[in-house]
Protein backbone atom coordinates (compact mmCIF):
# COMPACT_ATOMS: atom_id res chain seq x y z
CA UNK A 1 -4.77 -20.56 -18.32
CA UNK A 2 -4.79 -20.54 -14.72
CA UNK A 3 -1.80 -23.40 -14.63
CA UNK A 4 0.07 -20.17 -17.08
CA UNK A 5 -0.43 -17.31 -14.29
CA UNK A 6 0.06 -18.85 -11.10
CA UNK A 7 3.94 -19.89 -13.04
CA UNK A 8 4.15 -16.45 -14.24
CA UNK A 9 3.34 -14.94 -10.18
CA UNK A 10 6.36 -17.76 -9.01
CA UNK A 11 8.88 -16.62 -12.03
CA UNK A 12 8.23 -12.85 -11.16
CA UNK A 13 8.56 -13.51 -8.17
CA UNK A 14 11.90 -15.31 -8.04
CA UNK A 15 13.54 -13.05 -10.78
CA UNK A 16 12.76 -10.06 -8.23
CA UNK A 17 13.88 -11.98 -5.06
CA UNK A 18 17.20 -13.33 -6.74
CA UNK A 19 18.41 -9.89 -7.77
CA UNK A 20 20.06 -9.08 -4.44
CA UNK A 21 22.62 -7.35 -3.13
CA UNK A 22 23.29 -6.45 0.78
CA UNK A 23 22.65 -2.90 -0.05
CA UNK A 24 19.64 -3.12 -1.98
CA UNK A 25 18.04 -5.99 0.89
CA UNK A 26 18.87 -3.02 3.26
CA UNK A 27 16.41 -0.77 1.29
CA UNK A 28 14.08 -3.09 0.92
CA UNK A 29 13.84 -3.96 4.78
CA UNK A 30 13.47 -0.65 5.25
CA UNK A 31 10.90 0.33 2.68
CA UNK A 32 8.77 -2.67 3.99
CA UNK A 33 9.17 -1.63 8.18
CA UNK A 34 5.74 0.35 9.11
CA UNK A 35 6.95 1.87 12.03
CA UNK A 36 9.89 3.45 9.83
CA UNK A 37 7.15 6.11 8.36
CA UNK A 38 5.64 7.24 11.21
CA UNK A 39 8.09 9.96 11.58
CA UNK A 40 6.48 10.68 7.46
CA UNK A 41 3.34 10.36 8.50
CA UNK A 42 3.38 12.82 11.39
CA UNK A 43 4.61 15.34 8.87
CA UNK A 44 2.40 14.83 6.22
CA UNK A 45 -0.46 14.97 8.82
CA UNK A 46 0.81 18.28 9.75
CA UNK A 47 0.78 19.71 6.21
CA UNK A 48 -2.31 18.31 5.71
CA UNK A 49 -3.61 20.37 8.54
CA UNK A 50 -2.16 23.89 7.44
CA UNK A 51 -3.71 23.00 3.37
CA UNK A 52 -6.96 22.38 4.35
CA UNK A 53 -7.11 24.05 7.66
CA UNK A 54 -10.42 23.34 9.40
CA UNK A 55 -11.51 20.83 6.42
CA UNK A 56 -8.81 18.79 7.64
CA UNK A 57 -10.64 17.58 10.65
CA UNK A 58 -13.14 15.38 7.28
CA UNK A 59 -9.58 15.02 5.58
CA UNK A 60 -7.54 12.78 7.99
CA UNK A 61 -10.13 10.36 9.30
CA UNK A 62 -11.11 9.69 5.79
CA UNK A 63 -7.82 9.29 5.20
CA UNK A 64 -7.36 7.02 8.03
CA UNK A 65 -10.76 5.04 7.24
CA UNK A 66 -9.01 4.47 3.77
CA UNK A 67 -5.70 3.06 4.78
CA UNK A 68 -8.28 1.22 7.73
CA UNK A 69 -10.53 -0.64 5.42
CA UNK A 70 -7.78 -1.85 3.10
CA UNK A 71 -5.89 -3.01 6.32
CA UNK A 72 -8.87 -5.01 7.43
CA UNK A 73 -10.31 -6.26 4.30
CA UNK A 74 -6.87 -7.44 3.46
CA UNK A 75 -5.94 -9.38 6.74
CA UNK A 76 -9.27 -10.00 8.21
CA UNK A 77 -11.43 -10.77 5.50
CA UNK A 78 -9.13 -11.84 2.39
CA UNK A 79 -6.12 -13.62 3.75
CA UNK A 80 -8.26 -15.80 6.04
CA UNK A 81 -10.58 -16.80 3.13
CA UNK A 82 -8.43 -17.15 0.74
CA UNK A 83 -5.58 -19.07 2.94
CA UNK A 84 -3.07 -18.92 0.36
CA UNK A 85 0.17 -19.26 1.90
CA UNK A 86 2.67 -16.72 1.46
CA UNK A 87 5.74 -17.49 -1.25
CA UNK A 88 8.55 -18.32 1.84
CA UNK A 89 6.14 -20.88 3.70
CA UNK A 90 5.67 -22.76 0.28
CA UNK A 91 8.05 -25.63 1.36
CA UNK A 92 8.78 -26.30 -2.54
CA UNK A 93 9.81 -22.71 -3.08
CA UNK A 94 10.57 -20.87 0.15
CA UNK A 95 14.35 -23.31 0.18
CA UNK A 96 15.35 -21.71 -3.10
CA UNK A 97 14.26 -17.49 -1.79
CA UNK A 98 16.93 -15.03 -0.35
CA UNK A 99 14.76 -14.39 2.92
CA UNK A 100 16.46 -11.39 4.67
CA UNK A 101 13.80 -10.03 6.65
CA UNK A 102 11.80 -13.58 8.19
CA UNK A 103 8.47 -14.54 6.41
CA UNK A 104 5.56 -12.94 8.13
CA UNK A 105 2.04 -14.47 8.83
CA UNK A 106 0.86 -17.71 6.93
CA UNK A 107 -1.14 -16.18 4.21
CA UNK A 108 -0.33 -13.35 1.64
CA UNK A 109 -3.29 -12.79 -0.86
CA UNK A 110 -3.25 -10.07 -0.36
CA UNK A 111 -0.71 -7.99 0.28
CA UNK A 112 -1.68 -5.26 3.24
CA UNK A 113 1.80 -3.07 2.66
CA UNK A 114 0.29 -3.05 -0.57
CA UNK A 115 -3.14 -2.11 0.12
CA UNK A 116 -2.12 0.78 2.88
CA UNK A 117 0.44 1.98 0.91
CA UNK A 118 -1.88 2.52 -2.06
CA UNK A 119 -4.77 3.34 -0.16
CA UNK A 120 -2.48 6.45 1.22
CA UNK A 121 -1.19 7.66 -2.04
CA UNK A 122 -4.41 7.44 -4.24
CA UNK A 123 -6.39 9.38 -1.79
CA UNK A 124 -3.70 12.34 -1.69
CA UNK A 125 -3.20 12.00 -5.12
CA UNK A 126 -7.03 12.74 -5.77
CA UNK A 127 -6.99 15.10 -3.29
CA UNK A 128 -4.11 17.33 -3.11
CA UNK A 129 -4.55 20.15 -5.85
CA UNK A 130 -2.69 20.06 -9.33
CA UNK A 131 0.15 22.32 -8.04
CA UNK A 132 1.57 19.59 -5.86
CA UNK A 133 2.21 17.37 -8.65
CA UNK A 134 5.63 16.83 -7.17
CA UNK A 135 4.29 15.12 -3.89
CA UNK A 136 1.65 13.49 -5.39
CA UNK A 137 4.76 11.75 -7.88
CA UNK A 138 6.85 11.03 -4.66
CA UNK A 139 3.49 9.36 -2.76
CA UNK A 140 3.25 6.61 -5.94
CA UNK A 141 6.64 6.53 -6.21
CA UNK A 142 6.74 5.62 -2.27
CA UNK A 143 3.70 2.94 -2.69
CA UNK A 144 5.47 1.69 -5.59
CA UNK A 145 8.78 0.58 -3.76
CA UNK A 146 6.72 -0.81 -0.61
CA UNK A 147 4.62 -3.00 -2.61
CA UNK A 148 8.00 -3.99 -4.81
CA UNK A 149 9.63 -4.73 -1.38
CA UNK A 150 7.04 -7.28 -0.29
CA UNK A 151 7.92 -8.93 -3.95
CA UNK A 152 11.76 -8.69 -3.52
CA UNK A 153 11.40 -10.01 0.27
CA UNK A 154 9.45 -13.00 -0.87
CA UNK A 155 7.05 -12.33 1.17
CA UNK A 156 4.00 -11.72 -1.15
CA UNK A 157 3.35 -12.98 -4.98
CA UNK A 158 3.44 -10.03 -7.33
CA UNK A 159 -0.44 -10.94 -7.71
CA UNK A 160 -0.87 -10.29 -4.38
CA UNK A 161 0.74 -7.39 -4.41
CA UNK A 162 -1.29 -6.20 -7.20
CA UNK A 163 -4.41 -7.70 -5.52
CA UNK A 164 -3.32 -5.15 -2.92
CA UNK A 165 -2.92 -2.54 -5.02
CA UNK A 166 -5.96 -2.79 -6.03
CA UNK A 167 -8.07 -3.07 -2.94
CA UNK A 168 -6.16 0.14 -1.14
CA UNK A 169 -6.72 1.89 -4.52
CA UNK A 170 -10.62 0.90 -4.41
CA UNK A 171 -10.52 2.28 -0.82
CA UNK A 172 -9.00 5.62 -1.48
CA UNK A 173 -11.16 6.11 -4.23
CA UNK A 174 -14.62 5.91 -2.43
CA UNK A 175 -13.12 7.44 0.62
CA UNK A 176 -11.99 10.69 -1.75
CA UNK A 177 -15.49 10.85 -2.95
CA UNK A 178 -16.92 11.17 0.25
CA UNK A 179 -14.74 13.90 1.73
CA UNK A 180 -15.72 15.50 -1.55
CA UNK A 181 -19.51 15.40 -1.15
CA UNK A 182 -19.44 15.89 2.51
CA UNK A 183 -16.97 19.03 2.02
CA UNK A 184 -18.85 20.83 -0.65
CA UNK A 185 -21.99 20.18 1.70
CA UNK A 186 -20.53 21.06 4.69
CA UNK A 187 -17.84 24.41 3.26
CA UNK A 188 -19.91 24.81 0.07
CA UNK A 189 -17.57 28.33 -0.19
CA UNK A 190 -14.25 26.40 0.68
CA UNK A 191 -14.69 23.57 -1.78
CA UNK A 192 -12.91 19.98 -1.87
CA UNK A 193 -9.73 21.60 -2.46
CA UNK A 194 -6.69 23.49 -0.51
């Protein structure tokens, strides 16, 4: 069983990696670059500041503690342990892999783009209130095309992107339900939400 998923990870993997074109390896370099979204991040830290006003000073370090733990976990704790090497230093498969953007670090399970990415968009998406259904959309849609981009880059396994997933997911989740409990204890008028 295990012999059947590790060739399903390399076949997903190489039918997303060989479907490129110079345009779409252009997106996916860019969806992939961290310091690309700082610009994004500056503004969404903004209008997380005028929703939530003075509850925004629990908001954004939870926030950050999210997308912190599922950063560290990942690369500290998991890729270390696990030392599974990442898809273009596999010398039997990394020859036949479109590698447009370099390789990265030695190990990818799992995937921290993932992880971040997801940690980010879960926690808004529990967060933000029903009428911003629209952002909360274009936040999954976001972590959705990073965590594909580690896939298409060959830089991750799609199980370590979904590893990632996972984890950042996890994070966002227990993060969310502390600004909750803290908020409703600390603005018991306000509420947990904008």
């Amino acid at each position: 069983m295990i012999e059947f998923f590790q060739h399903l990870d390399r076949w997903l993997l190489v039918a997303a990696n060989s479907r490129h074109t110079a345009r779409l390896d252009a997106w996916m370099v860019f969806f992939s670059e961290r310091l690309v979204w700082f610009p994004a991040y500056f503004v969404l830290v903004v209008v997380l500041c005028y929703l939530y006003g003075r509850r925004a000073t629990l908001l954004l370090p939870l926030l950050g503690l999210s997308v912190l733990l599922a950063d560290v976990i990942s690369s500290r704790l998991f890729k270390p342990y696990f030392a599974r090497l990442r898809p273009c230093h596999d010398a039997d498969l990394s020859a036949t892999l479109n590698l447009v953007n370099g390789c990265g670090g030695q190990f990818g399970f799992l995937s921290s783009h993932a992880a971040n990415a997801f940690a980010l968009a879960v926690f808004l998406g529990i967060l933000l209130p029903r009428r911003y259904r629209t952002a909360k959309v274009l936040l999954f849609i976001w972590a959705a095309l990073v965590s594909y981009s580690r896939i298409y880059l060959g830089a991750h396994y799609p199980s370590d992107v979904l590893a990632g997933m996972l984890l950042g997911s996890l994070m966002a989740w227990l993060c969310a339900l502390a600004f909750r409990h803290l908020a409703r204890r600390w603005w018991p008028l306000l509420g947990a939400e904008a």
